[in-house]
N, C-alpha and C. Protein backbone atom coordinates (compact mmCIF):
# COMPACT_ATOMS: atom_id res chain seq x y z
N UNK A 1 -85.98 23.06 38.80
CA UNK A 1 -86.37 23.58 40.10
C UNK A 1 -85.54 24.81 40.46
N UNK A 2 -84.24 24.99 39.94
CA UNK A 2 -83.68 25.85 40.44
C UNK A 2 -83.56 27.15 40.02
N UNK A 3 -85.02 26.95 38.21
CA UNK A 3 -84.62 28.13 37.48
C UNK A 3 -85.98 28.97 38.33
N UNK A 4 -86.43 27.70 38.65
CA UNK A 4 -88.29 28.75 39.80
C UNK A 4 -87.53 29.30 40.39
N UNK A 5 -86.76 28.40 41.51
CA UNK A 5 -86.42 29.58 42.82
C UNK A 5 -85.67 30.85 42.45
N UNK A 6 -85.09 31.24 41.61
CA UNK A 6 -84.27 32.14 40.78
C UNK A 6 -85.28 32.76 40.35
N UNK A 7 -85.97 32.67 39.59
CA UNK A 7 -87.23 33.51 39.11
C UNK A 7 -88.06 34.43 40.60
N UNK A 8 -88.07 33.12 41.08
CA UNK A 8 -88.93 33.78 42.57
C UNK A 8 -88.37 34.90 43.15
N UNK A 9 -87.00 34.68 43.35
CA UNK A 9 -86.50 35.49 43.78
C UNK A 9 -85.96 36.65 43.14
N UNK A 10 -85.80 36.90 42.05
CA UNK A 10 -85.87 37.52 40.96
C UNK A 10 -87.34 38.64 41.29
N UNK A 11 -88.31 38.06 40.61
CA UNK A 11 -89.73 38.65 41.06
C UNK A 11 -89.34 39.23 42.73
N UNK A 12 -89.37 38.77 43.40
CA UNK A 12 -89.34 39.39 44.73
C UNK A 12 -88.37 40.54 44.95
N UNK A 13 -87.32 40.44 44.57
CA UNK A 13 -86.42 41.45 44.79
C UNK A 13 -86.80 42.80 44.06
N UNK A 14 -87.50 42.50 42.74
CA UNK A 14 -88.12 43.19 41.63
C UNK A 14 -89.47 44.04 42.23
N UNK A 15 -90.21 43.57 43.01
CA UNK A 15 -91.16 44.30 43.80
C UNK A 15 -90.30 44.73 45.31
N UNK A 16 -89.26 45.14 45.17
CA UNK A 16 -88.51 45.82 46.54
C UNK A 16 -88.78 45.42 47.98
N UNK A 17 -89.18 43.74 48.34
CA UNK A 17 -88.18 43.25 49.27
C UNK A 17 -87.14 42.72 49.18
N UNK A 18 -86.43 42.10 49.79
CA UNK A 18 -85.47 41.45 49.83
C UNK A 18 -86.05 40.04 50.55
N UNK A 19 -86.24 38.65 50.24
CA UNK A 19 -86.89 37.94 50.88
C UNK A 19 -85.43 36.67 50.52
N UNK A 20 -85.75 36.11 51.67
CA UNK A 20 -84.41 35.37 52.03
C UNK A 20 -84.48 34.00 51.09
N UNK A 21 -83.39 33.28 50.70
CA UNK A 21 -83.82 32.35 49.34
C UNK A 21 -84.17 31.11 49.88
N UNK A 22 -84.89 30.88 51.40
CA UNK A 22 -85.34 29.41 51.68
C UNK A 22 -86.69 30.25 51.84
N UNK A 23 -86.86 31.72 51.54
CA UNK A 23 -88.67 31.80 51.55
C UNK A 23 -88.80 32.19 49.81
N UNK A 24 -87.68 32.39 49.19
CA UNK A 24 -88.26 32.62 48.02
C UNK A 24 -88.89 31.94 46.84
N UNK A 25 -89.65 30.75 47.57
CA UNK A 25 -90.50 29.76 46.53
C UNK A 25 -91.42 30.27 46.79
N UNK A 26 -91.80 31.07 47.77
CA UNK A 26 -93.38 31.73 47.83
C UNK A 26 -93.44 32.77 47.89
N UNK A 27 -93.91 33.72 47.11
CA UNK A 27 -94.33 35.16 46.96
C UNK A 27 -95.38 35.40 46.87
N UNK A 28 -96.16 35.57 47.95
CA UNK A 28 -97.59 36.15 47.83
C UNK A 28 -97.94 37.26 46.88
N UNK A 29 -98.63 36.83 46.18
CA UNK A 29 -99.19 38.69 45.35
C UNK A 29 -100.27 39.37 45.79
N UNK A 30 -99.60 40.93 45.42
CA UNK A 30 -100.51 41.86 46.31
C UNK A 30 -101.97 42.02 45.17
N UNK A 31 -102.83 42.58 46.26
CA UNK A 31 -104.32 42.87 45.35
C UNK A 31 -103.67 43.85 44.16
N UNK A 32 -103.37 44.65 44.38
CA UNK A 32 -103.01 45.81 43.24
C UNK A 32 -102.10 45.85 42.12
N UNK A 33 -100.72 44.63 42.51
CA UNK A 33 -99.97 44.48 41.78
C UNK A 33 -100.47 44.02 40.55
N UNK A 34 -99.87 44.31 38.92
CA UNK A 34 -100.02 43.96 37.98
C UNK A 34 -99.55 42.25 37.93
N UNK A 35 -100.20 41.37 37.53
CA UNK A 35 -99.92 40.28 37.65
C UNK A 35 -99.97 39.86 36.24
N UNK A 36 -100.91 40.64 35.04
CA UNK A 36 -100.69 39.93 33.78
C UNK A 36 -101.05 41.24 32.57
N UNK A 37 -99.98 40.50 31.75
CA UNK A 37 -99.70 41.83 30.28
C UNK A 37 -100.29 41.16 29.39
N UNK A 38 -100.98 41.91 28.62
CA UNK A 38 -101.44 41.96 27.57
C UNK A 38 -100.99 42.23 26.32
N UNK A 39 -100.65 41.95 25.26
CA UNK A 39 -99.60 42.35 24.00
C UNK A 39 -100.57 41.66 22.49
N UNK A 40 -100.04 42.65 21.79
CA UNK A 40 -100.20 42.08 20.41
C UNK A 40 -101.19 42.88 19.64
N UNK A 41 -102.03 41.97 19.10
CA UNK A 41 -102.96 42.73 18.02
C UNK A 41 -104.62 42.79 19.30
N UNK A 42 -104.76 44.04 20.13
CA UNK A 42 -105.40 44.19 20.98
C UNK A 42 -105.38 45.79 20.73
N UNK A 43 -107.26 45.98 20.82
CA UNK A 43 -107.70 46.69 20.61
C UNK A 43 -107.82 48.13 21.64
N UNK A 44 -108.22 47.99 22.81
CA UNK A 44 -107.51 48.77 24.01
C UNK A 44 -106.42 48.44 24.68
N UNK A 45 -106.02 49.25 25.44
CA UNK A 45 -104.66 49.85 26.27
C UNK A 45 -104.52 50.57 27.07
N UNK A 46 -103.98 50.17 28.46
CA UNK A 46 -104.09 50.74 29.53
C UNK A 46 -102.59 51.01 29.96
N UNK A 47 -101.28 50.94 28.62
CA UNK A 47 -100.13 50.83 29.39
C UNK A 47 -99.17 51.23 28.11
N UNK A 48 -98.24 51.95 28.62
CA UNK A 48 -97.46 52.27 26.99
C UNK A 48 -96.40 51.50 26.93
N UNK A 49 -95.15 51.41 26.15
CA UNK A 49 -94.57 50.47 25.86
C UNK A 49 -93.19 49.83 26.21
N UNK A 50 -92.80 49.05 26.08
CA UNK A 50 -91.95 48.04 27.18
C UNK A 50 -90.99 48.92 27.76
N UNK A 51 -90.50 49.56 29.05
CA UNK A 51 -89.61 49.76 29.72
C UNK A 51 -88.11 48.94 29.92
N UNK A 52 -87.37 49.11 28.93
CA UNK A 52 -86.24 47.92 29.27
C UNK A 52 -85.39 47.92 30.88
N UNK A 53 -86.00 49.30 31.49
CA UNK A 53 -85.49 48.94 32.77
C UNK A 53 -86.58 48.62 34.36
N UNK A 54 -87.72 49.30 33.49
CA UNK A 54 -88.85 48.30 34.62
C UNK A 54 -89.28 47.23 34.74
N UNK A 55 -89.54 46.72 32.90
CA UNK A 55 -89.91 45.45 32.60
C UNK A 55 -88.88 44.75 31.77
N UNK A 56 -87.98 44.67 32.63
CA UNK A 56 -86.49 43.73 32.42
C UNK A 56 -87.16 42.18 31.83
N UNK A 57 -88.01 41.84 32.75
CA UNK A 57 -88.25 40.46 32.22
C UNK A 57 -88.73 39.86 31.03
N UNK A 58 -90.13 41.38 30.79
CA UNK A 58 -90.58 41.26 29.35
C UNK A 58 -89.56 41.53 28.14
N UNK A 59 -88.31 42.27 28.34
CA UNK A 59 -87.79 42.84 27.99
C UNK A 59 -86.50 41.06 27.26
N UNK A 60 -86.22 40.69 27.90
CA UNK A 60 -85.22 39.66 28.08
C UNK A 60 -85.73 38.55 27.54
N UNK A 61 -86.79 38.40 27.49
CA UNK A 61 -87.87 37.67 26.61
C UNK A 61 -88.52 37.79 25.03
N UNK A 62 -87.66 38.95 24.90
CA UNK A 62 -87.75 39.69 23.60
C UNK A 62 -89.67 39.85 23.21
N UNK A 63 -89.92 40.50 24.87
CA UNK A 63 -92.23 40.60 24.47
C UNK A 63 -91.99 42.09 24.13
N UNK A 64 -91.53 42.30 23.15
CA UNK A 64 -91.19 43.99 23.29
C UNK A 64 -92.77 44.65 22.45
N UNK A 65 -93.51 46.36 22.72
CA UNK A 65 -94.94 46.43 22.02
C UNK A 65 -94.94 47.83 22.62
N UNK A 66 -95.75 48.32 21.81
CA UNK A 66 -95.96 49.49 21.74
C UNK A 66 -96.60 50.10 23.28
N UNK A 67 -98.07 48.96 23.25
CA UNK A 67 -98.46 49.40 23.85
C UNK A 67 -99.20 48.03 24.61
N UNK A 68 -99.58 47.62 25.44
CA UNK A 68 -100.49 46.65 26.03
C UNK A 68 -101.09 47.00 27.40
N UNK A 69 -101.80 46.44 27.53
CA UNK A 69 -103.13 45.80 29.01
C UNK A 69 -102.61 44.76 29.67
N UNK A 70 -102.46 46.10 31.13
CA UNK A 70 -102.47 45.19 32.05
C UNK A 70 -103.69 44.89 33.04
N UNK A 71 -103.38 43.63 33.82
CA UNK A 71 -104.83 43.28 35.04
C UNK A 71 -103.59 43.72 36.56
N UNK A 72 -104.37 43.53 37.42
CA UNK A 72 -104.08 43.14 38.83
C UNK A 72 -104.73 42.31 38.97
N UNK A 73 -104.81 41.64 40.29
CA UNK A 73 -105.42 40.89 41.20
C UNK A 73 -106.86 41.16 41.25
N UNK A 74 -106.81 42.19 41.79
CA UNK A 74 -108.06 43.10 41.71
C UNK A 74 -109.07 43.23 40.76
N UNK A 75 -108.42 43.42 39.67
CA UNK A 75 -109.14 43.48 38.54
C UNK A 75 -109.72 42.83 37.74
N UNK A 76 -108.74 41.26 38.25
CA UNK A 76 -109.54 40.10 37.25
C UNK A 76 -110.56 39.06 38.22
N UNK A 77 -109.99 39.18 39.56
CA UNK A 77 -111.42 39.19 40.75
C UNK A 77 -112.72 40.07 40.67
N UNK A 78 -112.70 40.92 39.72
CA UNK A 78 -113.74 41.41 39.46
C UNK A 78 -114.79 40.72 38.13
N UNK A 79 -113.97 40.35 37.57
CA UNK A 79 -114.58 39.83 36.03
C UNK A 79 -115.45 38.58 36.58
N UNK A 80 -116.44 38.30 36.11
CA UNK A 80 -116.91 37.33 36.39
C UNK A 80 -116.25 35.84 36.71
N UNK A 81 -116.12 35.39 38.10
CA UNK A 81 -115.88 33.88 38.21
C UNK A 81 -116.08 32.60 37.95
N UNK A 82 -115.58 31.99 37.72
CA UNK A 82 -116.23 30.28 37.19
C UNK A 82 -115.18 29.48 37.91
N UNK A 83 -115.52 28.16 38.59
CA UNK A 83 -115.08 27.36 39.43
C UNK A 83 -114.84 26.29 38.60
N UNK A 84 -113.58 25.04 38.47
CA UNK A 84 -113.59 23.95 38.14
C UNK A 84 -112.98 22.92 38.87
N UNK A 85 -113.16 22.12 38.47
CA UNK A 85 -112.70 20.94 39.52
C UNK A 85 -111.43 19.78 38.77
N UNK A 86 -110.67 19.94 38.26
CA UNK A 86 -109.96 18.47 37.45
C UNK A 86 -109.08 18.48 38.44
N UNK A 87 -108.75 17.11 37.58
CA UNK A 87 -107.37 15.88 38.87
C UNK A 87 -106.37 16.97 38.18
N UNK A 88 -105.51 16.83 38.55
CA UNK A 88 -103.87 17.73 38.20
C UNK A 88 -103.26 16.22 38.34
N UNK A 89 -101.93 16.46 37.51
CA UNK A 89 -101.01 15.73 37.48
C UNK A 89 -100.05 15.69 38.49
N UNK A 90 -99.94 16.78 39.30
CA UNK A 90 -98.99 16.59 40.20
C UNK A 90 -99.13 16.10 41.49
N UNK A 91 -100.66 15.89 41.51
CA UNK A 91 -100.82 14.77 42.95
C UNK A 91 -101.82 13.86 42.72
N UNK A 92 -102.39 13.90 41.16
CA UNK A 92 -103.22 12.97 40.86
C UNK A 92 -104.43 13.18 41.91
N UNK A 93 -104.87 14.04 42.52
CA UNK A 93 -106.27 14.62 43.48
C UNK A 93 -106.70 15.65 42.37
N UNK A 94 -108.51 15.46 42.38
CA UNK A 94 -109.15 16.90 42.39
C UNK A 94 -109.24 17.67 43.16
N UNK A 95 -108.52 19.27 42.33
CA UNK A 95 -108.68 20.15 43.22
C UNK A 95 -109.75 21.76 42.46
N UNK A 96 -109.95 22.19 43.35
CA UNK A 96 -110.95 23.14 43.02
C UNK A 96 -109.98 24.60 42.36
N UNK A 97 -110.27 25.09 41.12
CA UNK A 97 -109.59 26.19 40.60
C UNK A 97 -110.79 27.19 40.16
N UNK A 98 -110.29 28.88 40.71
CA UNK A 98 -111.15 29.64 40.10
C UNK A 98 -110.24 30.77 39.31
N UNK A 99 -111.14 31.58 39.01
CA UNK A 99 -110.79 32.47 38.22
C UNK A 99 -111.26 33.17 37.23
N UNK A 100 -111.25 34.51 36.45
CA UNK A 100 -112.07 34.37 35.58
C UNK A 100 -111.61 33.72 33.88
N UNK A 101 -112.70 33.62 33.43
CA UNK A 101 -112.48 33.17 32.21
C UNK A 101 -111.36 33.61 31.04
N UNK A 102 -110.69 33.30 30.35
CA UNK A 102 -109.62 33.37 29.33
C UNK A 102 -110.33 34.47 28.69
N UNK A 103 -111.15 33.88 28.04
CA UNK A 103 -111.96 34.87 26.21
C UNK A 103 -112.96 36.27 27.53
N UNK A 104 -113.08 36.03 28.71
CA UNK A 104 -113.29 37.60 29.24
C UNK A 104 -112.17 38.56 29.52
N UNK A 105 -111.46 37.88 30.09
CA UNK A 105 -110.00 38.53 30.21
C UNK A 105 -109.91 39.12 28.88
N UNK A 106 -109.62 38.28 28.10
CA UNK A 106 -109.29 38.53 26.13
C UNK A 106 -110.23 40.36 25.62
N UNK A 107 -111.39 39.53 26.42
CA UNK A 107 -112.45 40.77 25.62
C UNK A 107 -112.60 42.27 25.90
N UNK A 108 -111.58 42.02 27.31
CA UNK A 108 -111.20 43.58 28.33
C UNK A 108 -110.60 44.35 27.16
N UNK A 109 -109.55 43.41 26.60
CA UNK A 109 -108.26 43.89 25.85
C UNK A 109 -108.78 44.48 24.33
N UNK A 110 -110.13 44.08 24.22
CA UNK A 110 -110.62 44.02 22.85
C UNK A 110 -110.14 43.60 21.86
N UNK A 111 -109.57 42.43 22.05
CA UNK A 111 -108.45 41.35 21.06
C UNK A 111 -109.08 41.99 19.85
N UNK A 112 -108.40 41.90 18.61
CA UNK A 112 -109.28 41.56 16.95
C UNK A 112 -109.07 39.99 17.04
N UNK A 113 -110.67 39.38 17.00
CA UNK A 113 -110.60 38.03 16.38
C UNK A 113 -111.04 37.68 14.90
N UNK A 114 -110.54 36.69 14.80
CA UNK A 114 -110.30 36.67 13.07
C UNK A 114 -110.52 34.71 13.06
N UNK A 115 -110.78 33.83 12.18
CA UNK A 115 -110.63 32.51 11.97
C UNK A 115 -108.73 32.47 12.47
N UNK A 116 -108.08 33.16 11.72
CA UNK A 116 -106.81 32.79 12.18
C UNK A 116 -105.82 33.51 13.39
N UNK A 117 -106.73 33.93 14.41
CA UNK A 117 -106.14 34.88 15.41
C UNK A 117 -105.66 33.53 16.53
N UNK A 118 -104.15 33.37 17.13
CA UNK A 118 -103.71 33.05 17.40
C UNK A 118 -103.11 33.64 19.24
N UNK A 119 -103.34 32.43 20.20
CA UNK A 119 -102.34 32.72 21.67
C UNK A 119 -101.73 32.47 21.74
N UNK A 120 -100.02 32.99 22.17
CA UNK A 120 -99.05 32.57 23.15
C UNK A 120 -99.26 32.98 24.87
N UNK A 121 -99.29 31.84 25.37
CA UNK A 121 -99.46 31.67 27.06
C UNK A 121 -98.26 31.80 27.60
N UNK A 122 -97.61 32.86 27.97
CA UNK A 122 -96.25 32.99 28.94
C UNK A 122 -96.08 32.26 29.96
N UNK A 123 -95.26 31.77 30.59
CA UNK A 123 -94.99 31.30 32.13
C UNK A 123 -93.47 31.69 32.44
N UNK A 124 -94.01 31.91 33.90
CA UNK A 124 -92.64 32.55 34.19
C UNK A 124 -91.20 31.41 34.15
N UNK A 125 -91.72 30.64 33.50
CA UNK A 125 -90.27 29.47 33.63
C UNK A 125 -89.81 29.62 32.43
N UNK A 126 -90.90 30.07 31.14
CA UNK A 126 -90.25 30.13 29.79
C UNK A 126 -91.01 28.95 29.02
N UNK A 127 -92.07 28.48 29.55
CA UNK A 127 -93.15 27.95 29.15
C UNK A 127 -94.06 28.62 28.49
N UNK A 128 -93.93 28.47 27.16
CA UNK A 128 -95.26 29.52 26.35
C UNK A 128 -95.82 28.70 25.24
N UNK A 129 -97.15 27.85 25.17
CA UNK A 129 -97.71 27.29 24.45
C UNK A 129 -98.19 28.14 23.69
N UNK A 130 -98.58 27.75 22.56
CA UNK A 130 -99.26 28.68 21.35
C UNK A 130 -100.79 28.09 20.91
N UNK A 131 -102.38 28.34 20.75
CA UNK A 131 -103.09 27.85 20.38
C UNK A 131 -103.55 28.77 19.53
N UNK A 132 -104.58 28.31 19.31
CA UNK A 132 -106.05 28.84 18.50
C UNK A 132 -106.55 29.80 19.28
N UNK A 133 -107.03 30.61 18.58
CA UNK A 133 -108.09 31.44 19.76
C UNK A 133 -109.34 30.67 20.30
N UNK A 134 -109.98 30.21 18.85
CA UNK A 134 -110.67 29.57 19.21
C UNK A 134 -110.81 27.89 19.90
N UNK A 135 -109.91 27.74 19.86
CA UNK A 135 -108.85 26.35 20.67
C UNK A 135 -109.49 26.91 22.13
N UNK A 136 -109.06 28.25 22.74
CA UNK A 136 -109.16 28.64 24.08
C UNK A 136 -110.17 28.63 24.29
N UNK A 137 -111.50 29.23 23.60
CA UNK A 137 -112.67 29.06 23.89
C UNK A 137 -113.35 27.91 23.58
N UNK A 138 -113.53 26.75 23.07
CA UNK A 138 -113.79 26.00 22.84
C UNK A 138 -113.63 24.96 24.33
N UNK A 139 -112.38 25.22 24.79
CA UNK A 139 -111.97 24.33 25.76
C UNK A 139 -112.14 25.28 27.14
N UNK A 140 -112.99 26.81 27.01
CA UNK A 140 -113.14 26.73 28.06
C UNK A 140 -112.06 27.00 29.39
N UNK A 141 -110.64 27.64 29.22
CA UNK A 141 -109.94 27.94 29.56
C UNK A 141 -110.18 28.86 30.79
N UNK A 142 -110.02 28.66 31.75
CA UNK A 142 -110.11 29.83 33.15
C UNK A 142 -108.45 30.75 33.50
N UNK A 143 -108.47 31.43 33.91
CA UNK A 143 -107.20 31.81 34.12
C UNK A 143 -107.47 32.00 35.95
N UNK A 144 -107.09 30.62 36.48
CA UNK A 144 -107.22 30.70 38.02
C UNK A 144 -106.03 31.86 38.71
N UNK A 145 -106.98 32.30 40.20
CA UNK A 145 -105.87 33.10 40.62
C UNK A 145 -106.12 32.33 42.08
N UNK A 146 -106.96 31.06 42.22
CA UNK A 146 -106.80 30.54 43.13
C UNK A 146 -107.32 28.99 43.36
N UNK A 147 -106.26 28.10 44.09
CA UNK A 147 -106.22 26.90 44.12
C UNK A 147 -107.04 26.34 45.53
N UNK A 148 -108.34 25.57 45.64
CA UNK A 148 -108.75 25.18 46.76
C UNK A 148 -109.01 26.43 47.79
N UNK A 149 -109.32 27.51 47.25
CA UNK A 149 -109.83 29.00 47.87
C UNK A 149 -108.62 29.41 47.69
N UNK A 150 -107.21 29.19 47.89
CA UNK A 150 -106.34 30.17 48.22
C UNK A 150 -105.93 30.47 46.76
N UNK A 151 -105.18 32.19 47.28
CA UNK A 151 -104.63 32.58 46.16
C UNK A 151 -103.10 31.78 45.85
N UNK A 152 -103.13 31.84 44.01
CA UNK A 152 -101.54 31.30 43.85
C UNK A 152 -100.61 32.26 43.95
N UNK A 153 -99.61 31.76 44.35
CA UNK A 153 -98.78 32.38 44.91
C UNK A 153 -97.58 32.66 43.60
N UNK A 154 -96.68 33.17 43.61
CA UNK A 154 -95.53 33.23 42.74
C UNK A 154 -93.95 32.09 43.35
N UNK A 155 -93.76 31.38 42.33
CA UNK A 155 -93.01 30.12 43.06
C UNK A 155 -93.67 28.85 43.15
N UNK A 156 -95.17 28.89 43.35
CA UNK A 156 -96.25 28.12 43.08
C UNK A 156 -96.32 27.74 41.94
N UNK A 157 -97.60 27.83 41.80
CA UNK A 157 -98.27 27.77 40.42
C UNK A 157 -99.11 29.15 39.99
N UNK A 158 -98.52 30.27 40.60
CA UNK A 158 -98.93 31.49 40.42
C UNK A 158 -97.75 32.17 39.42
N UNK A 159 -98.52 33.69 39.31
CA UNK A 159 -99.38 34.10 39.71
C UNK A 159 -100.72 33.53 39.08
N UNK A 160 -100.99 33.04 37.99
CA UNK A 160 -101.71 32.52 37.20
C UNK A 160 -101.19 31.14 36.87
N UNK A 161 -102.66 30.53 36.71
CA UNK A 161 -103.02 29.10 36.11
C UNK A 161 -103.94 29.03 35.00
N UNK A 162 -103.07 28.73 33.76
CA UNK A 162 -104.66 28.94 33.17
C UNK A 162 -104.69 26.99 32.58
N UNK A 163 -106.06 26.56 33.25
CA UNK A 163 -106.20 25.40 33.13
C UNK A 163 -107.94 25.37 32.71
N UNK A 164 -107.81 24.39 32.18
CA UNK A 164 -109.46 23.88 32.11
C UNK A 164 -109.75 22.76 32.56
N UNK A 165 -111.22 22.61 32.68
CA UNK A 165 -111.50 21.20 33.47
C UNK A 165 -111.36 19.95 32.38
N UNK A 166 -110.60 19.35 32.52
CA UNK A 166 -109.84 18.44 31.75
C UNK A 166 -110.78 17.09 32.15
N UNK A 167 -111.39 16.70 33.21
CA UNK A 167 -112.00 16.25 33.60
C UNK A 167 -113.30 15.74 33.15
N UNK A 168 -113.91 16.49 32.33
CA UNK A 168 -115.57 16.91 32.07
C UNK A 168 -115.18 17.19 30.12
N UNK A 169 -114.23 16.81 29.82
CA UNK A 169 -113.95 16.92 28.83
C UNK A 169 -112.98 15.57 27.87
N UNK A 170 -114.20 15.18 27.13
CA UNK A 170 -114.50 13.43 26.48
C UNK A 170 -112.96 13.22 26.05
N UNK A 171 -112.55 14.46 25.05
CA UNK A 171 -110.84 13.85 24.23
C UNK A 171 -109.49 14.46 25.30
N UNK A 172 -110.11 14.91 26.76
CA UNK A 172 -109.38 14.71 27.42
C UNK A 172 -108.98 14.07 28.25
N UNK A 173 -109.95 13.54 28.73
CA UNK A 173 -110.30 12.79 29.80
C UNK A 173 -110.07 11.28 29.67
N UNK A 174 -109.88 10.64 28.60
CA UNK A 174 -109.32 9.72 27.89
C UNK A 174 -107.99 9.35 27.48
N UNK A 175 -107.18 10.44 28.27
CA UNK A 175 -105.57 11.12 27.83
C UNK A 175 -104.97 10.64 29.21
N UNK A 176 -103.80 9.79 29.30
CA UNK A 176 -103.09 10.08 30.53
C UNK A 176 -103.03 11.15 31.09
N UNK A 177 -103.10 11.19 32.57
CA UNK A 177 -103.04 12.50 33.43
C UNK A 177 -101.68 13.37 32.97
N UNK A 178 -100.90 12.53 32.64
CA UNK A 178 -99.73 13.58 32.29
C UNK A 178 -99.71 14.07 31.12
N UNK A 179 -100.34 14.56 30.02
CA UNK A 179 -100.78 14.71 28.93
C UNK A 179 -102.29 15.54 28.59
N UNK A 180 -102.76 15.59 29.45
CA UNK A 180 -103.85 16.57 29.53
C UNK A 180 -104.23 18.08 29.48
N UNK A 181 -102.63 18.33 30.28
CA UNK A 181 -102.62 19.66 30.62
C UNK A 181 -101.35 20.47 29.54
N UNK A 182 -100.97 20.07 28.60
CA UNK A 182 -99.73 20.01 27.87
C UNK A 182 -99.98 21.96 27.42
N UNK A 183 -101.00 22.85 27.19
CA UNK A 183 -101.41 23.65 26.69
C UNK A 183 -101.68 24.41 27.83
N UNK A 184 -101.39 24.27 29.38
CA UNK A 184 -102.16 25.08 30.30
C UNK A 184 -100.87 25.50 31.19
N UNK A 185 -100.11 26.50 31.00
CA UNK A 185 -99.58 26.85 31.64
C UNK A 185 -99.60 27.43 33.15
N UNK A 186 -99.27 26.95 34.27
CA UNK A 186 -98.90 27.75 35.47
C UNK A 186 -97.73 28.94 35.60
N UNK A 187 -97.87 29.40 36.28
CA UNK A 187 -97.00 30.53 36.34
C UNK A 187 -97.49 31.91 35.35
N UNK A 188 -98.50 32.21 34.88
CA UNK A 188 -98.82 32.75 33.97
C UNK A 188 -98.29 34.17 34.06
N UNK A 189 -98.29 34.82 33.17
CA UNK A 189 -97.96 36.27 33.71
C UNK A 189 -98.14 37.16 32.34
N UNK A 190 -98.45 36.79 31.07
CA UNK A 190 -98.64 37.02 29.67
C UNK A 190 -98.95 36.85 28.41
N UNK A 191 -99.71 37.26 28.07
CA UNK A 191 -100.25 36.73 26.70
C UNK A 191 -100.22 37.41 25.54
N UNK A 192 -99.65 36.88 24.18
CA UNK A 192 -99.51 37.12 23.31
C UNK A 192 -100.55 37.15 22.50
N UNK A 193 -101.38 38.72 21.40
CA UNK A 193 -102.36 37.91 20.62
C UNK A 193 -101.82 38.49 18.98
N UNK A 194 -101.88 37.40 18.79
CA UNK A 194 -101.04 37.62 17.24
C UNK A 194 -102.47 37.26 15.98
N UNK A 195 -102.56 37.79 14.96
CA UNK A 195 -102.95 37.76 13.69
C UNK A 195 -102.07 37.78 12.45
């Protein structure tokens, strides 16, 4: 818990407020701000390459690249939406998640897919699962930017969620609730596409 609020506040200070550390579990994100990087074996590029003093974080994380794609808020509210509904583990309730899809996001970037093209899912805690590409599409992956209408927040489960409906899905749904989501990181903020 204490490496979020540190992160939060981290992020916050990093976009030039200063926000006091009993509000820094919540950081609203702005429409415009960049909220997620793109890296790896990706075919367009909208961004040149790692800044060790702007992008300290990517940087410290050793996501270092020539060149990658970024989204805003904005931008991935534009991509087509899809709504899902699964229980979450952390209150055992269905709740409603949108966002757009993983493999559209992916296809902005013009990934190269291949049988063996491979994701790493960043989270800002240092949570980074690794799948299949086709693992992601298969299962249908959303990358929510909002929980029950609202947007996620940073400190949350923002800025990104990328979850699927775990729910509506036979070899998941058969899985303890705590075990379902083992591959779906919150906090999202980056993705790796490796070949």
């Amino acid at each position: 818990m204490r490496k979020r609020q540190f992160l939060s506040t981290v992020v916050g200070l990093a976009a030039g407020s200063l926000i006091a550390p009993a509000k820094a579990a919540v950081a609203p994100v702005t429409a415009g701000q960049t909220i997620l990087t793109l890296l790896g074996d990706i075919h367009r590029s909208n961004r040149g390459p790692v800044n060790v003093v702007k992008d300290q974080y990517l940087h410290k994380l050793g996501l270092h690249f020539e060149r990658g794609f970024t989204f805003s808020l904005d931008e991935l509210e534009q991509l087509p939406q899809v709504a899902i509904r699964p229980t979450v583990e952390y209150d055992d309730q269905v709740h409603t998640f949108s966002g757009p899809r993983l493999a559209d996001v992916l296809a902005v970037a013009e990934i190269h897919k291949t049988p063996t093209t491979r994701i790493i899912l960043h989270g800002i805690d240092g949570y980074a699962p690794e799948m299949a590409y086709s693992q992601s599409v298969l299962h249908n992956y959303i990358l929510a930017t909002r929980m029950d209408n609202e947007l996620l927040s940073i400190g949350g489960l923002g800025p990104l969620f990328a979850i699927y409906d775990a729910d509506r899905m036979a070899e998941m749904a058969q899985l303890p609730l705590a075990q379902r989501f083992q591959k779906c990181p919150w906090g999202l903020f980056c993705i790796e596409v490796l070949n």
